[in-house]
C-alpha atoms as a PDB file:
ATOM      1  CA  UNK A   1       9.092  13.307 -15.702  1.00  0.00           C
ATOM      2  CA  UNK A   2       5.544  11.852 -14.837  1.00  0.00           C
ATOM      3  CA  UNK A   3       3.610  13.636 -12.162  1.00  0.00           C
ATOM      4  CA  UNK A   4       1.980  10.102 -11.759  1.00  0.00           C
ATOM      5  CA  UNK A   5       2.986   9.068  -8.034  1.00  0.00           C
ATOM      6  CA  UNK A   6       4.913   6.717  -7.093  1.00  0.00           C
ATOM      7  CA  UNK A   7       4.407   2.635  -6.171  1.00  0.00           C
ATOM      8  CA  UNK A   8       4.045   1.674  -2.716  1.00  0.00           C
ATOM      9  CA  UNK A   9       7.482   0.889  -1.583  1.00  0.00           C
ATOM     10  CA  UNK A  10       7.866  -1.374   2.066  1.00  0.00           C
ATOM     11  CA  UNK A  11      11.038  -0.856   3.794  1.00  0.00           C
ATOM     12  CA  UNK A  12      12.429  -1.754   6.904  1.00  0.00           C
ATOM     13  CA  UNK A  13      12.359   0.753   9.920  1.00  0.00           C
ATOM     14  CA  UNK A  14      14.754  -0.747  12.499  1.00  0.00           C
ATOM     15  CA  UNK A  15      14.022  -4.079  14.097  1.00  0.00           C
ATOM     16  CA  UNK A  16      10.355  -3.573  15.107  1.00  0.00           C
ATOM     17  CA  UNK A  17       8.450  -1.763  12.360  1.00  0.00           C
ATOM     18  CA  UNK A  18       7.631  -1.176   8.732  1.00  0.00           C
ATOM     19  CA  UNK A  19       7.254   1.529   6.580  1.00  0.00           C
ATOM     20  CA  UNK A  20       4.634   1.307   3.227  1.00  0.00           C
ATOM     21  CA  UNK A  21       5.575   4.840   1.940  1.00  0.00           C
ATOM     22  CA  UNK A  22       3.110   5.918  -1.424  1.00  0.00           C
ATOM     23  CA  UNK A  23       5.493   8.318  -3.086  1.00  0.00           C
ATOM     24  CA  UNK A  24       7.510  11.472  -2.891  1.00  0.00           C
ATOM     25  CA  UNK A  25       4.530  13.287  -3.767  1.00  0.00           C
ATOM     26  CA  UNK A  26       1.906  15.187  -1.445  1.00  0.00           C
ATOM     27  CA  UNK A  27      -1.385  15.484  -3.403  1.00  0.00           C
ATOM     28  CA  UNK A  28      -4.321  14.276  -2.329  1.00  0.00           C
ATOM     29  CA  UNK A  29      -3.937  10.858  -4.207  1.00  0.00           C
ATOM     30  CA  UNK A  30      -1.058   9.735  -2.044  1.00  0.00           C
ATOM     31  CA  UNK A  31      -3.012  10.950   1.052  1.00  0.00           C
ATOM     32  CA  UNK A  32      -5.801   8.873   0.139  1.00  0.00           C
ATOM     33  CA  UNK A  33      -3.539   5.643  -0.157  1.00  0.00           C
ATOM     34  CA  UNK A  34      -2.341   6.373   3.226  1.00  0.00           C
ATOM     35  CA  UNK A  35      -5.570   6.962   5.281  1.00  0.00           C
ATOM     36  CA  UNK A  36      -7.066   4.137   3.519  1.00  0.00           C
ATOM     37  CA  UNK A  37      -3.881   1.569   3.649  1.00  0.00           C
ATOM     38  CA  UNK A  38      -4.089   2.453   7.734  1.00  0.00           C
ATOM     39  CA  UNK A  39      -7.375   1.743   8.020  1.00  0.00           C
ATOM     40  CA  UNK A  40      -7.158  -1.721   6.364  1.00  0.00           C
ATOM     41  CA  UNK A  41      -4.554  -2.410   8.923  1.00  0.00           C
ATOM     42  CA  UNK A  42      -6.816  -1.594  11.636  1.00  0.00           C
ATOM     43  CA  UNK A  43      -9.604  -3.365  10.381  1.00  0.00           C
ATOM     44  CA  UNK A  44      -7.252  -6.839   9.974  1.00  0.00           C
ATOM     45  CA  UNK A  45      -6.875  -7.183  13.886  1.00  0.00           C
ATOM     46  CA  UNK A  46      -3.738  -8.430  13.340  1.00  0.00           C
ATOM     47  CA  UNK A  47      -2.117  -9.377  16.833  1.00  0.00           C
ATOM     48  CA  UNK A  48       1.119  -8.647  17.790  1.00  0.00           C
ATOM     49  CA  UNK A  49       1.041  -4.999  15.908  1.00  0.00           C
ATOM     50  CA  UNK A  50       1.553  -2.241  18.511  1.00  0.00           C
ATOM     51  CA  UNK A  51       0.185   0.671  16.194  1.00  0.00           C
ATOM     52  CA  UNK A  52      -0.027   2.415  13.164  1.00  0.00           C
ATOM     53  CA  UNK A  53       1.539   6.179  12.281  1.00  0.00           C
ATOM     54  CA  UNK A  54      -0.259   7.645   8.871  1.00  0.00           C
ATOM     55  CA  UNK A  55       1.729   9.941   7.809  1.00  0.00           C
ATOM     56  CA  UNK A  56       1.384  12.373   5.013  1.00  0.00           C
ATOM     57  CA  UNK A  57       2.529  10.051   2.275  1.00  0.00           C
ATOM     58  CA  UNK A  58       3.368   7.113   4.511  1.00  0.00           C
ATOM     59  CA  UNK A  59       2.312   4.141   7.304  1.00  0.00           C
ATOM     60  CA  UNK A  60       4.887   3.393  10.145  1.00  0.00           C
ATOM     61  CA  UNK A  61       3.370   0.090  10.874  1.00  0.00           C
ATOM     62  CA  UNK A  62       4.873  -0.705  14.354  1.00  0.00           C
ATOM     63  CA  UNK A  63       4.975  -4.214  15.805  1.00  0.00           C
ATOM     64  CA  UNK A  64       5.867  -6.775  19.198  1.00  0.00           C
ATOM     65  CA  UNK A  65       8.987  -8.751  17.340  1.00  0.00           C
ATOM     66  CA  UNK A  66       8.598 -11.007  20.576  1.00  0.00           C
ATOM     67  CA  UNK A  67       4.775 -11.860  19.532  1.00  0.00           C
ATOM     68  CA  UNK A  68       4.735 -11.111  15.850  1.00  0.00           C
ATOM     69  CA  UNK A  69       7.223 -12.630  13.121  1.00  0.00           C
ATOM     70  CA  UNK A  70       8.240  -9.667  11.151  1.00  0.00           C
ATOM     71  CA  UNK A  71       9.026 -10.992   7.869  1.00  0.00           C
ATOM     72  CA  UNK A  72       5.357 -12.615   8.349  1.00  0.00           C
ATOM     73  CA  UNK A  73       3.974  -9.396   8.663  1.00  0.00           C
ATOM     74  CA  UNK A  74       5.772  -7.999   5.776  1.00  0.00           C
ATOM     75  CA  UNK A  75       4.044 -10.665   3.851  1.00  0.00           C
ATOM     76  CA  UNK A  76       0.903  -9.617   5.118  1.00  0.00           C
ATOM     77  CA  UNK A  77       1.469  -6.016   4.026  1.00  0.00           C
ATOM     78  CA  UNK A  78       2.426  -6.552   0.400  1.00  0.00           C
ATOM     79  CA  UNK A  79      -0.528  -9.301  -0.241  1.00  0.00           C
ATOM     80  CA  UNK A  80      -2.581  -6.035   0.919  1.00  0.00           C
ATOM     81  CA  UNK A  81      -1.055  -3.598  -1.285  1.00  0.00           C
ATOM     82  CA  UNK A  82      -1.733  -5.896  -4.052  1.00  0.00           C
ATOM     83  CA  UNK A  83      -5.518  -6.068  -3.338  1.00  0.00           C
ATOM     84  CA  UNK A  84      -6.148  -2.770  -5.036  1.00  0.00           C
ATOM     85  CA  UNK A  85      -4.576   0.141  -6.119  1.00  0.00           C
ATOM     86  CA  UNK A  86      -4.603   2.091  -3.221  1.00  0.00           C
ATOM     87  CA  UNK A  87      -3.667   4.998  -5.146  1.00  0.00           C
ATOM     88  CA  UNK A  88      -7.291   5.319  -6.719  1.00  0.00           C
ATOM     89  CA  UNK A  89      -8.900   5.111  -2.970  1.00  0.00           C
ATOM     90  CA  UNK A  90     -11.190   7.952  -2.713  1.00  0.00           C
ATOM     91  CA  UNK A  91     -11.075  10.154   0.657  1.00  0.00           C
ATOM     92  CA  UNK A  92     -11.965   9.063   3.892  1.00  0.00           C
ATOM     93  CA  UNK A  93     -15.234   8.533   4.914  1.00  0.00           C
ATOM     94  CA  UNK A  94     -16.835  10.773   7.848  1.00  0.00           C
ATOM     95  CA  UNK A  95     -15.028  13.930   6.923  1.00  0.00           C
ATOM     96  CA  UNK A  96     -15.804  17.423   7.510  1.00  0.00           C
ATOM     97  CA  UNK A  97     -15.106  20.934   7.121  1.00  0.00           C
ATOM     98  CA  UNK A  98     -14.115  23.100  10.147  1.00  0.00           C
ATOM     99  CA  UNK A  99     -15.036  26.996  10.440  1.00  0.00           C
ATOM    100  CA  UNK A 100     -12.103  28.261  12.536  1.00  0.00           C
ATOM    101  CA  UNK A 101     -11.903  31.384  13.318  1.00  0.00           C
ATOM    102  CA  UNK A 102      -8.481  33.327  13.392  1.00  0.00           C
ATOM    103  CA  UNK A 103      -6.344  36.659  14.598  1.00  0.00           C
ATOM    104  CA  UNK A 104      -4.027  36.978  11.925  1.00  0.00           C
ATOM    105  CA  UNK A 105      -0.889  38.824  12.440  1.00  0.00           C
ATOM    106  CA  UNK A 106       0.059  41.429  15.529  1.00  0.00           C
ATOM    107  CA  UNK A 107       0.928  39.563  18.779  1.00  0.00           C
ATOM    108  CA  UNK A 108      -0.846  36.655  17.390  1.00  0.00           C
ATOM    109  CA  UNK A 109       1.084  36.250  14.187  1.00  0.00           C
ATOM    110  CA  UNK A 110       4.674  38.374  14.434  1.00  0.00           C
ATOM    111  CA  UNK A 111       5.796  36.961  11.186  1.00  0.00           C
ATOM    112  CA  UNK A 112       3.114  37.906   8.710  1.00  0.00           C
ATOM    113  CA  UNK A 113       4.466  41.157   8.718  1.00  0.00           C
ATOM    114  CA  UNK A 114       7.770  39.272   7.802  1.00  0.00           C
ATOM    115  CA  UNK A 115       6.557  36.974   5.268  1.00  0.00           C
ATOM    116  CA  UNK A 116       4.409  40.653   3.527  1.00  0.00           C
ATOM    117  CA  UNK A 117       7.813  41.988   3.248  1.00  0.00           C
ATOM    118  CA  UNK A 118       9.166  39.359   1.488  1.00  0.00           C
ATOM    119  CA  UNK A 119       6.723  38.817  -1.427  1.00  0.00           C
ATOM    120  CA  UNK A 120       6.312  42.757  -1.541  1.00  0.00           C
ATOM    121  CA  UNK A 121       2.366  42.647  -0.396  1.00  0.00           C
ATOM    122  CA  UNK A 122       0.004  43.751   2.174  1.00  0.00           C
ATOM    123  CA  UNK A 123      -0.533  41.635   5.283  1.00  0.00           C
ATOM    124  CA  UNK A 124      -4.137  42.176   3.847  1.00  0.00           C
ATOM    125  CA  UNK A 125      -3.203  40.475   0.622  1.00  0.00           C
ATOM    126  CA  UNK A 126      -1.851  37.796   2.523  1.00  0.00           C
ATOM    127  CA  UNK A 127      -4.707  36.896   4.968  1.00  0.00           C
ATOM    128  CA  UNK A 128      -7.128  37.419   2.143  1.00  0.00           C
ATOM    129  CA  UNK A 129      -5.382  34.425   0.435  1.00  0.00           C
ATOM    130  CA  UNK A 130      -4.920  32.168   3.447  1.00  0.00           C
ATOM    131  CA  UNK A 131      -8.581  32.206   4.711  1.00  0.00           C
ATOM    132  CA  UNK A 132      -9.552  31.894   0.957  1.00  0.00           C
ATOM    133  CA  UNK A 133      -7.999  28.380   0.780  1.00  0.00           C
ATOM    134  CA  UNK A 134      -9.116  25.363   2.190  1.00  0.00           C
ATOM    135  CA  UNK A 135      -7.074  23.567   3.811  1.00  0.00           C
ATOM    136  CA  UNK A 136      -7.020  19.904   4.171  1.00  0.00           C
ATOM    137  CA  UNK A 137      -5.477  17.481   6.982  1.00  0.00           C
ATOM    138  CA  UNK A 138      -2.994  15.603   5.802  1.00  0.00           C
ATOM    139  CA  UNK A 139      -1.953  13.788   8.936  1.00  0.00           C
ATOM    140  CA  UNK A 140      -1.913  14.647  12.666  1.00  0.00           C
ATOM    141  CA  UNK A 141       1.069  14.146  14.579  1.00  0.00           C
ATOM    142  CA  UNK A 142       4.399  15.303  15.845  1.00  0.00           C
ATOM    143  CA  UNK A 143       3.200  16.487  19.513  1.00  0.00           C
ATOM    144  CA  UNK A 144      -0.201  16.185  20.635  1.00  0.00           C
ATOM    145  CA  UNK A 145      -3.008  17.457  18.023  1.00  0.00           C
ATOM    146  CA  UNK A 146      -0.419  19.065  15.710  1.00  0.00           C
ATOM    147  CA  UNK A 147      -2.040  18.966  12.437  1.00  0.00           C
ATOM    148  CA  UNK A 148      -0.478  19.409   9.156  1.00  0.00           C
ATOM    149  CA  UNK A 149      -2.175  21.066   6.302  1.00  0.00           C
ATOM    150  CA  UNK A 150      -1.547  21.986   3.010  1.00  0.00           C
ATOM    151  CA  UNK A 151      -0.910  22.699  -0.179  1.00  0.00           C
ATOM    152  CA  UNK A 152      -0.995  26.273  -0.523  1.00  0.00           C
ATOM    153  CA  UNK A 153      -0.262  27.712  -4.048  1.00  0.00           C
ATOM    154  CA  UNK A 154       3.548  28.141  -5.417  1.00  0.00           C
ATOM    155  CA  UNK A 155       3.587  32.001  -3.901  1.00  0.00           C
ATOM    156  CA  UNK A 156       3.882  30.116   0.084  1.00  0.00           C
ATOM    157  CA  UNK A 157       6.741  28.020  -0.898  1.00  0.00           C
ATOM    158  CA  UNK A 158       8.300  29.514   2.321  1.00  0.00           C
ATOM    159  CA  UNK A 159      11.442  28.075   3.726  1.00  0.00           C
ATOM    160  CA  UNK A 160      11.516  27.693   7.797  1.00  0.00           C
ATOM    161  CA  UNK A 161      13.143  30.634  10.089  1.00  0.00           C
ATOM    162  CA  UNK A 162      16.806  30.172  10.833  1.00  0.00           C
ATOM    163  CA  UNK A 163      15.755  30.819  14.315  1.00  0.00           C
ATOM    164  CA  UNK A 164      13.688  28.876  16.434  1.00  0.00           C
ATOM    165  CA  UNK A 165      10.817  30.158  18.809  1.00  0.00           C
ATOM    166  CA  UNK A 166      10.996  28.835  21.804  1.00  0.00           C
ATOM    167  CA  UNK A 167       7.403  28.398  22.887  1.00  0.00           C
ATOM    168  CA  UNK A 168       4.629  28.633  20.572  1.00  0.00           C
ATOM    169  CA  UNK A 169       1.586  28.708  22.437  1.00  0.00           C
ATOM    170  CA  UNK A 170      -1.341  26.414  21.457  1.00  0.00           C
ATOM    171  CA  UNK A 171      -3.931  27.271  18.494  1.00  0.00           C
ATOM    172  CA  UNK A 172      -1.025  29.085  16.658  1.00  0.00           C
ATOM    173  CA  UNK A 173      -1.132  28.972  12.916  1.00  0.00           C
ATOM    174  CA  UNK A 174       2.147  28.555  11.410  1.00  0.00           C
ATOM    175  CA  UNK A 175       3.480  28.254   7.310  1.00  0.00           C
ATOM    176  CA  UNK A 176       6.545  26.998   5.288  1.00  0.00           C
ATOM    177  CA  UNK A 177       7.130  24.853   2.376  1.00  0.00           C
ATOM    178  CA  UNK A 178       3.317  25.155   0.908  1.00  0.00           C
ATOM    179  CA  UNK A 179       1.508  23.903   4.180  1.00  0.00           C
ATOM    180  CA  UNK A 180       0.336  25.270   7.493  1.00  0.00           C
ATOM    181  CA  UNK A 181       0.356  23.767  11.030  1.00  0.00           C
ATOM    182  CA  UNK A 182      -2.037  24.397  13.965  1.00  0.00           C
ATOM    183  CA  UNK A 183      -0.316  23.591  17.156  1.00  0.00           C
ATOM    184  CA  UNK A 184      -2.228  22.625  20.326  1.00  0.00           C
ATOM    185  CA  UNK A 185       0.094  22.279  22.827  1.00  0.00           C
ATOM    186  CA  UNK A 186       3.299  24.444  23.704  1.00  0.00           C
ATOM    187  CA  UNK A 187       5.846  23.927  21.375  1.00  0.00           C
ATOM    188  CA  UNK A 188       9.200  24.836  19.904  1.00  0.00           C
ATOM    189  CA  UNK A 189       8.951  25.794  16.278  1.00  0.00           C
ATOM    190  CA  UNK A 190      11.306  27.472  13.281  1.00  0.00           C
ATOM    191  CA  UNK A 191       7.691  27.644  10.816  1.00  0.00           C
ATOM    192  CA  UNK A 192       6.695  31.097  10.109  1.00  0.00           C
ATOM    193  CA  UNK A 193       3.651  32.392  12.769  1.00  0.00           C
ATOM    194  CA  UNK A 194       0.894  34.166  10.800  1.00  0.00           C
ATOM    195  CA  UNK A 195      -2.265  33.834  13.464  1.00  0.00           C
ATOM    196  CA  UNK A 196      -3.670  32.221  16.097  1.00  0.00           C
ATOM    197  CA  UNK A 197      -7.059  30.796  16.853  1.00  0.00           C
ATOM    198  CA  UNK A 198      -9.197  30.686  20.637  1.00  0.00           C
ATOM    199  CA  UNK A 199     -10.022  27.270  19.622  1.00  0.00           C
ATOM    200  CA  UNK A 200      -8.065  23.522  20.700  1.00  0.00           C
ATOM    201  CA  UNK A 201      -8.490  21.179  17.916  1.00  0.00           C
ATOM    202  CA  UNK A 202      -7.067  18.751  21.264  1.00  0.00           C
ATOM    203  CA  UNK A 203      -8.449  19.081  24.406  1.00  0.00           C
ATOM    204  CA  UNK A 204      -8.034  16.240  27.041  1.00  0.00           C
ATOM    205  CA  UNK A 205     -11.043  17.114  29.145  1.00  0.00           C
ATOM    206  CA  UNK A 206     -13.551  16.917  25.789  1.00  0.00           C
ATOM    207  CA  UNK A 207     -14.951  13.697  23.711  1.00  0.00           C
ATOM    208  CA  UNK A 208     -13.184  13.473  21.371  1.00  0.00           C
ATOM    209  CA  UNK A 209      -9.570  14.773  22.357  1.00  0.00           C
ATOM    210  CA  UNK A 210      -8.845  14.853  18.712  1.00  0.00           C
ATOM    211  CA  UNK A 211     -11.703  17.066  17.192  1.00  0.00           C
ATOM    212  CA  UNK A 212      -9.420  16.659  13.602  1.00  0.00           C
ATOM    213  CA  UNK A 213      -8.586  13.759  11.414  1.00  0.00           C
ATOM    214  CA  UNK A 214      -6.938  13.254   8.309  1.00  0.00           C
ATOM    215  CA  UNK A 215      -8.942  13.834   5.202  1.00  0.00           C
ATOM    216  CA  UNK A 216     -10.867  17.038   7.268  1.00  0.00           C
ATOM    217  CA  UNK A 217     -10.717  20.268   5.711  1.00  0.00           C
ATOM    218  CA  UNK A 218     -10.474  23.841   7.440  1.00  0.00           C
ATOM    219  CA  UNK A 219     -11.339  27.502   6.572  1.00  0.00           C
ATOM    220  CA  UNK A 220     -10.197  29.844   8.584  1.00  0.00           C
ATOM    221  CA  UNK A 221     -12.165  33.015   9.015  1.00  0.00           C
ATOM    222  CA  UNK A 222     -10.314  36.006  10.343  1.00  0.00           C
ATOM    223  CA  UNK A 223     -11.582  37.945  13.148  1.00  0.00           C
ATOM    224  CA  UNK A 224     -10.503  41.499  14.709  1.00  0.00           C
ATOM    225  CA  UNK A 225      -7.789  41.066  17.639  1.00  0.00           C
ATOM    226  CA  UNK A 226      -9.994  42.224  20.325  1.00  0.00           C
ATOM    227  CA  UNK A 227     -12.460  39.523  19.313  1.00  0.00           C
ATOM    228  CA  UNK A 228      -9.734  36.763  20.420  1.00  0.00           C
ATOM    229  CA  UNK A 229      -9.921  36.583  24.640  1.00  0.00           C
ATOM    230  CA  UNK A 230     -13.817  37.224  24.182  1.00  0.00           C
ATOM    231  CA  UNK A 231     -13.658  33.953  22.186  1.00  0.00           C
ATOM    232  CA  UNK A 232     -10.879  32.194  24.582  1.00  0.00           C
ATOM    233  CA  UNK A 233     -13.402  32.528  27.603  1.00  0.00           C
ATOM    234  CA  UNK A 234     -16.055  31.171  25.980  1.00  0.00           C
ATOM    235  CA  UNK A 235     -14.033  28.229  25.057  1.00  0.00           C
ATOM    236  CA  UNK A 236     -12.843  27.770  29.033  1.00  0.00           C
ATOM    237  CA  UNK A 237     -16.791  28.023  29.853  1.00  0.00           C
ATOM    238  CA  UNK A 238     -17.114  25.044  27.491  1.00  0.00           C
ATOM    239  CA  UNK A 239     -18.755  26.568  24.600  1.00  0.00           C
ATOM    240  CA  UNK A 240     -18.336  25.709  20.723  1.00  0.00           C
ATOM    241  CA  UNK A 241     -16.938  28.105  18.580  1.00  0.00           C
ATOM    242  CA  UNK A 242     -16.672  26.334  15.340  1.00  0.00           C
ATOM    243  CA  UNK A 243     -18.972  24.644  13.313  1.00  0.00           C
ATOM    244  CA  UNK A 244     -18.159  21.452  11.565  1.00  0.00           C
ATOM    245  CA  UNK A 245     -19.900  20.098   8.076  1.00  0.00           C
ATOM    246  CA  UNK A 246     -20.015  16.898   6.586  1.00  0.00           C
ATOM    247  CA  UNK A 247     -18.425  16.588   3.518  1.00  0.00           C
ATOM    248  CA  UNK A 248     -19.106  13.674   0.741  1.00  0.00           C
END
């Protein structure tokens, strides 16, 4: 089988929306098609759509039947996948890399010792090789600020608890399948919590809310447990914890 993705497909999604899904795939080839595929939506100005969803591998393209034809717009969306190969678009412009720093495991992570267990390491190993990687944004969604990353190497193809935790509090670093999420609100989750960072990639009283976008990259850099509500209150008092850095 080729690992070449996929063609851009366009299906229907119920009576008021579209989906232009880019493959089965999640490099960073298919991501690329989809940040850049939304953002030629956007800049069209096309009245009558209601909003766009990037996903990781997909646009939801979401529109006002009552003041947009939608077989029109479907129209509209395959003359634009036909302008280029959206496959070869390069990343997003105006991306950076994030410094976050990170309590891994304890109260802050009460399944690293889990997941160590499992692949017969040390919880040392295992932090060692998360805040090696960088991780890049593939899309931003699911509750407020959630942010999907990913891929981590074959070893953190981790399937999802079989139990659900109730409420994850926000900054929590969670992994399955290859990826890690950062939540930033409360949330219910079955993903496997390894850490938890003082910093809120979402915040409604800052500019921007959304400090992340898709394309961004993180590193997380663990610090010591007794570091974390030292860090928290400097957050509250409105300080900056991370630094940011543009990338090419």
């Amino acid at each position: 089988m080729s690992d070449a993705p996929s063609p851009a497909r366009l299906r229907r999604a119920g009576d008021s929306a579209w989906l232009v899904d880019f493959g089965e795939r999640t490099d960073d080839a298919v991501n690329n098609a989809a940040i850049a595929f939304d953002r030629w939506i956007a800049d069209q100005a096309v009245a009558g759509i209601v909003e766009t969803a990037p996903t990781i591998r997909s646009v939801l393209v979401r529109f006002d039947p009552l003041a947009l034809d939608g077989e029109a717009l479907a129209e509209r969306l395959r003359a634009g996948l036909a302008e280029r190969d959206w496959l070869a678009a390069p990343p997003p412009e105006g991306r950076r890399r994030w410094h976050v720093p990170v309590v891994y495991g304890g109260a802050h992570g009460p399944h690293l010792a889990e997941i160590a267990a499992e692949r017969g390491v040390a919880e040392a190993t295992l932090v060692a090789e998360h805040a090696a990687a960088v991780h890049r944004v593939r899309m931003v969604g699911f509750a407020p600020g959630f942010v999907y990353t990913g891929m981590l190497p074959d070893a953190w193809d981790l399937p999802r608890r079989t139990e659900v935790v109730a409420k994850v509090p926000p900054g929590t670093l969670a992994v399955a399948v290859r990826q890690t999420v950062l939540t930033s609100t409360t949330i219910p989750t079955g993903w496997r919590l390894i850490g938890r960072t003082p910093w809120r990639a979402f915040a409604l009283d800052r500019e921007p809310t959304f400090a992340l976008a898709a394309g961004d990259e993180l590193v997380f850099a663990p610090i010591a447990a007794g570091d974390y509500d030292r860090l928290a209150a400097a957050v509250d008092a409105g300080e900056e914890i991370v630094t940011a850095e543009p990338l090419a």
